[in-house]
Protein backbone atom coordinates (compact mmCIF):
# COMPACT_ATOMS: atom_id res chain seq x y z
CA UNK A 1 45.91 -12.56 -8.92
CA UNK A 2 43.41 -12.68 -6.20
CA UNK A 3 39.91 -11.99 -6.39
CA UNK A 4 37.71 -9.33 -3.70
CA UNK A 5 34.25 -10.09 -3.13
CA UNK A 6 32.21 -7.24 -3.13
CA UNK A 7 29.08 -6.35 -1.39
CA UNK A 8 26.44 -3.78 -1.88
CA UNK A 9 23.16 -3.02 0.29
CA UNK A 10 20.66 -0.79 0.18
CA UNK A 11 18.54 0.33 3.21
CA UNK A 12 14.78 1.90 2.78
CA UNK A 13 13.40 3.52 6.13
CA UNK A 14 9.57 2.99 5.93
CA UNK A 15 7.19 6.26 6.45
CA UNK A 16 4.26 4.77 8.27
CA UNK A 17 3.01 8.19 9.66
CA UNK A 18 -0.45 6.79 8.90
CA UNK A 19 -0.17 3.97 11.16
CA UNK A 20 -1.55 4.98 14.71
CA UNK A 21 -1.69 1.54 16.42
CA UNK A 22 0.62 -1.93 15.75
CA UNK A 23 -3.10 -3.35 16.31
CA UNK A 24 -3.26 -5.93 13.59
CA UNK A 25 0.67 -5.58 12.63
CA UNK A 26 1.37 -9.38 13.07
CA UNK A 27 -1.75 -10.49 10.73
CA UNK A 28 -0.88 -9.17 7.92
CA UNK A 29 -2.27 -11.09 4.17
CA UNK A 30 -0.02 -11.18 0.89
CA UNK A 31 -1.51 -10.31 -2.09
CA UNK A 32 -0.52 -9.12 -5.73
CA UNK A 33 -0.94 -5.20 -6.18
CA UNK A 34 -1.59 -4.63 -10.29
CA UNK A 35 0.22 -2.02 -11.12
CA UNK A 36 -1.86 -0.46 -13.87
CA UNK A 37 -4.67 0.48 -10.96
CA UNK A 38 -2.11 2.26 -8.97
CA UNK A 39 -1.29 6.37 -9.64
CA UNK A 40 2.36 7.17 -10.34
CA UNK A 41 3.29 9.42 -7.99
CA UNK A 42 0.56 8.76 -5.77
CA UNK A 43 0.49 5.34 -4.78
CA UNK A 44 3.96 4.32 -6.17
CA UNK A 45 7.55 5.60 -7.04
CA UNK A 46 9.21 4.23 -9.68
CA UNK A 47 13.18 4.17 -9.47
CA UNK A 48 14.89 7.42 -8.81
CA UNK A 49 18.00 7.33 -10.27
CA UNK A 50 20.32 6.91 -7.87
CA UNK A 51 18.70 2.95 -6.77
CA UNK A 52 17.38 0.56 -8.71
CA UNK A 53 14.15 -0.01 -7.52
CA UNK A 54 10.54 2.09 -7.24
CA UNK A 55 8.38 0.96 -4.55
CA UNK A 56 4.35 1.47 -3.63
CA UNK A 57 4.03 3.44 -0.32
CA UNK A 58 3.08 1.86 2.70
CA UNK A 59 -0.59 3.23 3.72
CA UNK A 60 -2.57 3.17 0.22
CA UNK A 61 -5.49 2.46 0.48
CA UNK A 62 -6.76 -0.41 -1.95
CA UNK A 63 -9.58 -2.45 -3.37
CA UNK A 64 -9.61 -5.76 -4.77
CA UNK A 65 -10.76 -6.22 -8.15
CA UNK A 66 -13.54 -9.19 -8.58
CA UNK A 67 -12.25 -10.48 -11.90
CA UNK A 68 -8.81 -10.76 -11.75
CA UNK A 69 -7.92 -10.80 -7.75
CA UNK A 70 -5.42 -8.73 -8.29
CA UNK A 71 -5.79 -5.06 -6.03
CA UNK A 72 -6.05 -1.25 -6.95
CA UNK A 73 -6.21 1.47 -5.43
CA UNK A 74 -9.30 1.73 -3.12
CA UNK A 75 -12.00 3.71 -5.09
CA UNK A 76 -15.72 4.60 -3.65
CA UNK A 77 -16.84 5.33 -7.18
CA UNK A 78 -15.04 2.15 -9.09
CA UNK A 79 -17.59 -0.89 -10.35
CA UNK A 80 -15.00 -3.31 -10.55
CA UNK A 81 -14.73 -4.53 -6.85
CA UNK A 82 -12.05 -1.67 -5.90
CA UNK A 83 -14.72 -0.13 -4.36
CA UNK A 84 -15.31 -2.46 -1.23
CA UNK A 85 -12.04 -0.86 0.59
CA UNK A 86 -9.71 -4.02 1.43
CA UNK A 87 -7.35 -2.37 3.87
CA UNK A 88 -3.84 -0.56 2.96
CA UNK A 89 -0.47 -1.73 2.06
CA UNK A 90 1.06 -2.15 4.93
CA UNK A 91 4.86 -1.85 3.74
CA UNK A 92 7.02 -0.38 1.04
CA UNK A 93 6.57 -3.10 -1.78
CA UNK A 94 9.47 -2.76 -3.81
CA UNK A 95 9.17 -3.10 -7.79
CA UNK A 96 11.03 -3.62 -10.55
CA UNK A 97 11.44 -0.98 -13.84
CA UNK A 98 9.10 -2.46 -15.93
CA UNK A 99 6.71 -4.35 -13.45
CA UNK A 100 3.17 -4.66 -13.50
CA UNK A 101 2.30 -7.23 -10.85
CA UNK A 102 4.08 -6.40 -7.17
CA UNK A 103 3.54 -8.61 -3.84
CA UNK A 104 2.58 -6.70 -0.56
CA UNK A 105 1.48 -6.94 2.86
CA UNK A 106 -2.09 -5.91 2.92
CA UNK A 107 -3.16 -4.27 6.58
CA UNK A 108 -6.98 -5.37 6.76
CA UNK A 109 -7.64 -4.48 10.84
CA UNK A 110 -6.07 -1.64 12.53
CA UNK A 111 -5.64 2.18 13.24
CA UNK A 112 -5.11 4.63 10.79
CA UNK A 113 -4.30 8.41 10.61
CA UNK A 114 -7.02 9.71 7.92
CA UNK A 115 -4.65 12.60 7.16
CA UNK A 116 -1.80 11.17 6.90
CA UNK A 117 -2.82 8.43 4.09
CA UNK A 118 -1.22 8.50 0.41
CA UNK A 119 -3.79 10.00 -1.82
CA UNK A 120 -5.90 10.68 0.88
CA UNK A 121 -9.27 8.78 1.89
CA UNK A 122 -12.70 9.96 3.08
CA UNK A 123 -13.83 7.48 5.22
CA UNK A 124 -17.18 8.62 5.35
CA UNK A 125 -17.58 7.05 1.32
CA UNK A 126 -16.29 3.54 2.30
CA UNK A 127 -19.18 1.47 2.55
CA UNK A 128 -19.79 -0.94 5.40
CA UNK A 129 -19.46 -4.45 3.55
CA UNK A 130 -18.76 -7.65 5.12
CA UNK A 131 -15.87 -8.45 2.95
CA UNK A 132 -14.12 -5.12 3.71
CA UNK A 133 -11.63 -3.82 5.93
CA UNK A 134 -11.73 -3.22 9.72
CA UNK A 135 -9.83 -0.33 10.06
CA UNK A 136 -10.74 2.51 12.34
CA UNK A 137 -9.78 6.08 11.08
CA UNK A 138 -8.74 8.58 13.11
CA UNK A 139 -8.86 12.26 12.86
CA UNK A 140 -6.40 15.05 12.30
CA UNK A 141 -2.97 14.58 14.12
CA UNK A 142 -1.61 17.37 15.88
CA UNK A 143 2.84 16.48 16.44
């Protein structure tokens, strides 16, 4: 009898239409995403069937909330801390069925395409704050 390792990979091509600039690519923060503040289908994916992982998309726009330090979803309206806008998520952050804390890259400096960002953003409602992001929005796109 002999035995046949076996290997399996999956690849995931990130969408970062949003991003207009690498400006602030290489200083990127981790921080823990709580799932519950996120919209399904909006900010994350869970797992199609044919892999075995959801993921959030790269380029939503989050806040971080004051009592926990976990982050949402950026929100002008929210009294919670989500709405001092943090930055976005930089990259795909995979997750597991059943998850409800995920790790990301959170993009706090940079260029942005307003259009082209996952549940949309105005950023005319963000709030100057010292705390917040430094991300410059740019208009409409034309490819």
């Amino acid at each position: 009898m002999s035995l046949q390792p076996f290997t399996t990979s999956v690849t995931v091509t990130a969408n970062r239409d949003w991003l207009a600039s690498r400006h602030g690519t290489d200083s990127t923060e981790t921080i823990t995403l709580d799932l519950a503040k996120l919209t399904k289908n909006t900010h994350y994916v869970e797992s199609p069937h044919v892999q075995p992982h959801g993921y959030v998309r790269s380029g939503v726009p989050i806040g971080r909330v004051t009592a926990s330090g976990l982050y949402g979803a950026y929100d002008p309206t929210a009294e919670d801390g989500r709405q001092i806008f943090a930055g976005v998520v930089y990259a795909e952050a995979p997750l597991t069925p059943g998850a409800t804390l995920v790790p990301a890259a959170l993009l706090w400096h940079g260029t942005v395409h307003t259009a082209k960002i996952p549940g949309g953003i105005d950023p005319a409602k963000i709030a100057p704050n010292p705390a917040g992001a430094q991300i410059r929005f740019l208009g409409e796109v034309s490819v």
